[in-house]
N, C-alpha and C. Protein backbone atom coordinates (compact mmCIF):
# COMPACT_ATOMS: atom_id res chain seq x y z
N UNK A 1 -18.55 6.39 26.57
CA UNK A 1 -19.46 7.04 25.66
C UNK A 1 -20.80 6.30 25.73
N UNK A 2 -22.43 6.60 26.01
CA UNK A 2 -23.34 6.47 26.19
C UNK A 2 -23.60 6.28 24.11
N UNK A 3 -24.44 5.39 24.64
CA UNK A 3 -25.10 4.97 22.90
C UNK A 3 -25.54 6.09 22.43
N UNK A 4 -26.37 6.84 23.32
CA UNK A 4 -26.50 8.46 22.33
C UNK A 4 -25.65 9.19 21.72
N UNK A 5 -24.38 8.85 22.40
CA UNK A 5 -23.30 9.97 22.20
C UNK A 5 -22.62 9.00 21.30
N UNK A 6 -22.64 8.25 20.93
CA UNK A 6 -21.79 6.84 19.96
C UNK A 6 -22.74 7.31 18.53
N UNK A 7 -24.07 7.32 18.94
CA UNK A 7 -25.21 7.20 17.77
C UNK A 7 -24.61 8.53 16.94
N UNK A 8 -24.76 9.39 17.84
CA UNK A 8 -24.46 11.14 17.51
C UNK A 8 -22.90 11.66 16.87
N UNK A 9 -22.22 10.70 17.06
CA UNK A 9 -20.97 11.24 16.85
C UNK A 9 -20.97 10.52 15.54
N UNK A 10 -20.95 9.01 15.20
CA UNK A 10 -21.81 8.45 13.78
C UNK A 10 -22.08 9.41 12.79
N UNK A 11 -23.40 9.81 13.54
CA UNK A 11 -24.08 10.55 12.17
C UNK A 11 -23.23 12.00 12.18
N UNK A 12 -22.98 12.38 12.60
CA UNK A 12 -21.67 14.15 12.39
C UNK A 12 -20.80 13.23 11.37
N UNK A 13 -20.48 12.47 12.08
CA UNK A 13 -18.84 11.40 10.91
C UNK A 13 -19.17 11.37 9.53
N UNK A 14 -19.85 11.04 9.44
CA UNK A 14 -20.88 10.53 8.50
C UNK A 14 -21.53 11.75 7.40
N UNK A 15 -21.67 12.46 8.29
CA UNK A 15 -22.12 13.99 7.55
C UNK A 15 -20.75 14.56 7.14
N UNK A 16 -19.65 14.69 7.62
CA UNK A 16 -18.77 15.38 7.76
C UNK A 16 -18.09 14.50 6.00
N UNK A 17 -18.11 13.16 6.25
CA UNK A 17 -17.35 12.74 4.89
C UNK A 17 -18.48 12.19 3.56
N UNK A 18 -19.24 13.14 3.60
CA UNK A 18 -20.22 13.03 2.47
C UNK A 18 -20.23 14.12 2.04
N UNK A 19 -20.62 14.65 0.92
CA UNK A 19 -20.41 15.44 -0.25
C UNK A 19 -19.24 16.61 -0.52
N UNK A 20 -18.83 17.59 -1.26
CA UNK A 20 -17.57 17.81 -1.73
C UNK A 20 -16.47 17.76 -0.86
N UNK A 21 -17.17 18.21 0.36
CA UNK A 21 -15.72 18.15 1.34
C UNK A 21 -15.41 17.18 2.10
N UNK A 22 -16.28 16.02 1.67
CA UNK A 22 -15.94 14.18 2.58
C UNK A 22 -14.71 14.46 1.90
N UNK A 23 -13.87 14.16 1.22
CA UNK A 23 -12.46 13.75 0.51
C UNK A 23 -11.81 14.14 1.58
N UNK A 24 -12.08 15.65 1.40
CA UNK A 24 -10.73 16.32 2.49
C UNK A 24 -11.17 16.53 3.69
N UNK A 25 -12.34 16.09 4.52
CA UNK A 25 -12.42 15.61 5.47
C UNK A 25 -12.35 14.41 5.95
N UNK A 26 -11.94 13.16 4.61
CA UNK A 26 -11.77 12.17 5.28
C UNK A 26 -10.01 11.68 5.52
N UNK A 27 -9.47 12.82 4.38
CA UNK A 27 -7.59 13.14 4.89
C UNK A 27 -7.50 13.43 5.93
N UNK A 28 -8.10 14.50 6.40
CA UNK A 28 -7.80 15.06 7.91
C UNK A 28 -8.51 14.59 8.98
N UNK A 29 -9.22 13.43 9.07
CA UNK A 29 -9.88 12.30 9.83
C UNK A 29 -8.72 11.47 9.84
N UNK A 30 -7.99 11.23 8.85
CA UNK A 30 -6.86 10.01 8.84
C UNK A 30 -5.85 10.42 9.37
N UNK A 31 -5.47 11.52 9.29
CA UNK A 31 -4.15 12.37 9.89
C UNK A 31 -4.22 12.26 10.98
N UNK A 32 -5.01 12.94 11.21
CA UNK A 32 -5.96 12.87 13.35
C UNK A 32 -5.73 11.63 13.99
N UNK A 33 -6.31 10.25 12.99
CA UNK A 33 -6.20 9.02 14.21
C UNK A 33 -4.70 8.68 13.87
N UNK A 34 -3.82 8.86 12.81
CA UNK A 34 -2.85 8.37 12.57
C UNK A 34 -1.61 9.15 13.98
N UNK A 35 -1.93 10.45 14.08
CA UNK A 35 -1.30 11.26 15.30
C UNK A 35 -2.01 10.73 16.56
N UNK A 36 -2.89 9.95 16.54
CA UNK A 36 -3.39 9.44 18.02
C UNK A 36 -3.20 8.10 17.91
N UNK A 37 -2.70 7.20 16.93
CA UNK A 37 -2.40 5.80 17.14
C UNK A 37 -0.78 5.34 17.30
N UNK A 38 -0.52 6.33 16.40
CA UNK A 38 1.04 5.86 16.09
C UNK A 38 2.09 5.96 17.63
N UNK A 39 1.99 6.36 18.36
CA UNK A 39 2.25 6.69 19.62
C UNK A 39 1.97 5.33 19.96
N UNK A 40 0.80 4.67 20.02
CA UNK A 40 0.52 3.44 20.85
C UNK A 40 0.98 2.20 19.99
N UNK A 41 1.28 2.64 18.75
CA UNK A 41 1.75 1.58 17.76
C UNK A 41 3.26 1.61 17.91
N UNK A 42 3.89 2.34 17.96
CA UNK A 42 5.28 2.76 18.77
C UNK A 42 5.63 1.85 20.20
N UNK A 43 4.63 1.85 20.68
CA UNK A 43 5.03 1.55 22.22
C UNK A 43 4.80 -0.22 21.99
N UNK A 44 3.40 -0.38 21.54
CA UNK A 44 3.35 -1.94 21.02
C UNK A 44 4.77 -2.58 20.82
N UNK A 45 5.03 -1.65 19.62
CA UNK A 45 6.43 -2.36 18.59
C UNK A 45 7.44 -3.00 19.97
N UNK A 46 7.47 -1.33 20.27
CA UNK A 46 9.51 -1.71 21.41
C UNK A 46 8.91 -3.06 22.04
N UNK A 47 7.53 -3.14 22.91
CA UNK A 47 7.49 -4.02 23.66
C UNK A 47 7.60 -5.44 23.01
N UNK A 48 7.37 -5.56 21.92
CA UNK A 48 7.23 -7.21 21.35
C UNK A 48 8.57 -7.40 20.61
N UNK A 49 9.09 -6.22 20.46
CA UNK A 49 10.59 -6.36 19.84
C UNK A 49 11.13 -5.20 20.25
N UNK A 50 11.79 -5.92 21.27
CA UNK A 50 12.57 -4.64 21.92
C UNK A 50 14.15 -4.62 21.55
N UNK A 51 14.59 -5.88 20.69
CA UNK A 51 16.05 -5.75 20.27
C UNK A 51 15.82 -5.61 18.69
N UNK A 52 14.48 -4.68 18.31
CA UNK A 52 14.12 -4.58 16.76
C UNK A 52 13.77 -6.02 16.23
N UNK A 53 14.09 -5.61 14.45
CA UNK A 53 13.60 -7.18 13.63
C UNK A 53 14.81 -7.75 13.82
N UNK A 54 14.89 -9.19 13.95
CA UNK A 54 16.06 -10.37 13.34
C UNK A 54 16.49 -9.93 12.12
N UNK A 55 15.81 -9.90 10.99
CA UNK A 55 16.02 -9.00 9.56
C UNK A 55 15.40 -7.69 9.61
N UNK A 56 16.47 -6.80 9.02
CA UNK A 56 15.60 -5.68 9.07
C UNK A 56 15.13 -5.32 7.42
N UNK A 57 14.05 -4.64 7.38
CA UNK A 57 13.41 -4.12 6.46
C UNK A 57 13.88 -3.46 5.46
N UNK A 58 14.19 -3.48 4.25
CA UNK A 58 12.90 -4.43 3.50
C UNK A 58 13.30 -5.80 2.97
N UNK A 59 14.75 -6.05 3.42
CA UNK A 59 15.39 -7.83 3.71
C UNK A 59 13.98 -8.83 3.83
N UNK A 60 13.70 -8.32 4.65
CA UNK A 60 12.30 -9.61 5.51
C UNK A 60 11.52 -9.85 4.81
N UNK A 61 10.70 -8.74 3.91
CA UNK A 61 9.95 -8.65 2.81
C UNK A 61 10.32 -10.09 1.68
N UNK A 62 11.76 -9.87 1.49
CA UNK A 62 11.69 -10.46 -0.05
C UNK A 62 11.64 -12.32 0.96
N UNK A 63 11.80 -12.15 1.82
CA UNK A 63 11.79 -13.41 2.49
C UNK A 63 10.18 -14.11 2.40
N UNK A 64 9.49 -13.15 2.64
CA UNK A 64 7.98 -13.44 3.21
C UNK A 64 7.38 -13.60 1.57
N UNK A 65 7.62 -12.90 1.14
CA UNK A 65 6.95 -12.55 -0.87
C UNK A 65 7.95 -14.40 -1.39
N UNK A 66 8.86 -15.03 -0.88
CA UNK A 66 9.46 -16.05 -1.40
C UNK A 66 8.51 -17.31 -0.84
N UNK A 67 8.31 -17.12 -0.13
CA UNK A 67 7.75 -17.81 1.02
C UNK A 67 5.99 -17.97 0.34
N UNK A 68 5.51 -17.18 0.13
CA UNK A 68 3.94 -17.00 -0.37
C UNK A 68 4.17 -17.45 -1.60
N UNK A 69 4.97 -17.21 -2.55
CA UNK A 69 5.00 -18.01 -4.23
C UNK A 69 5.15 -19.03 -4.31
N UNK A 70 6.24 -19.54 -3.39
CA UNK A 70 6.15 -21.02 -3.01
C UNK A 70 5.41 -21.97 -2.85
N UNK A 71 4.18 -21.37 -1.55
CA UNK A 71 3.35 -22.12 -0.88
C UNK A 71 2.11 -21.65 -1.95
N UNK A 72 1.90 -20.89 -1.96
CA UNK A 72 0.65 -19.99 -2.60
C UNK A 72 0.25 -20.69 -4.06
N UNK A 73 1.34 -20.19 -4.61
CA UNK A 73 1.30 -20.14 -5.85
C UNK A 73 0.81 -21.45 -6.91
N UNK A 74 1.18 -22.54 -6.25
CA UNK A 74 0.64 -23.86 -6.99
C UNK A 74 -0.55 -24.11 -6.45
N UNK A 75 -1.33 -23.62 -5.41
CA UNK A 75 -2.68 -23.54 -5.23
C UNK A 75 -3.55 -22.62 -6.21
N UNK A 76 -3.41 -21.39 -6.29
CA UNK A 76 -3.53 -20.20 -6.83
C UNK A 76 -4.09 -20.57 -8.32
N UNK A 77 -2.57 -21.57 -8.85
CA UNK A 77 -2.72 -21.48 -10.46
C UNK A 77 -3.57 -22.55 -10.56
N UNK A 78 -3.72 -23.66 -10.05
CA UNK A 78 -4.49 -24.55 -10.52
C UNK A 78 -6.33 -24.19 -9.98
N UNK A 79 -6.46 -23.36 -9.46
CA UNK A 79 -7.81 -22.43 -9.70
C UNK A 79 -8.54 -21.94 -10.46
N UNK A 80 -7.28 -21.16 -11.17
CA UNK A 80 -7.35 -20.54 -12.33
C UNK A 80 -7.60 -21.37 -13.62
N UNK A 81 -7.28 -22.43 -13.45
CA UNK A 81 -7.61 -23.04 -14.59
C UNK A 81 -8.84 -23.66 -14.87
């Protein structure tokens, strides 16, 4: 894509999610890249884990959320004070 055509497609974007119908043009902007990414986010995944998670989901979660209160959290509070 040539900077004109980068500049130009910008300002349409741009026009397109500004006034009443930005909302629901910016749903169906998200739908669009989400059907053109998820495919390559798919293929990412298998390759870096191709025998899936060690834990599977949402197991891993309460692991990672234990893990951040732990470490986090006595930094966090004495901030706050």
């Amino acid at each position: 894509m040539t900077p004109y055509e980068s500049a130009a497609t910008g300002k349409k974007i741009s026009e397109l999610l500004a006034g009443k119908e930005g909302p629901r043009n910016a749903a169906h902007l998200d739908s669009f890249m989400q059907g053109k990414m998820n495919p390559l986010a798919s293929e990412i995944i298998k390759s870096c884990l191709p025998n899936g998670l060690a834990v599977p989901f949402p197991a891993n979660v309460s692991n990672v959320c234990q893990i951040l209160i732990r470490e986090l959290l006595p930094h966090i509070s004495t901030k706050l004070k």
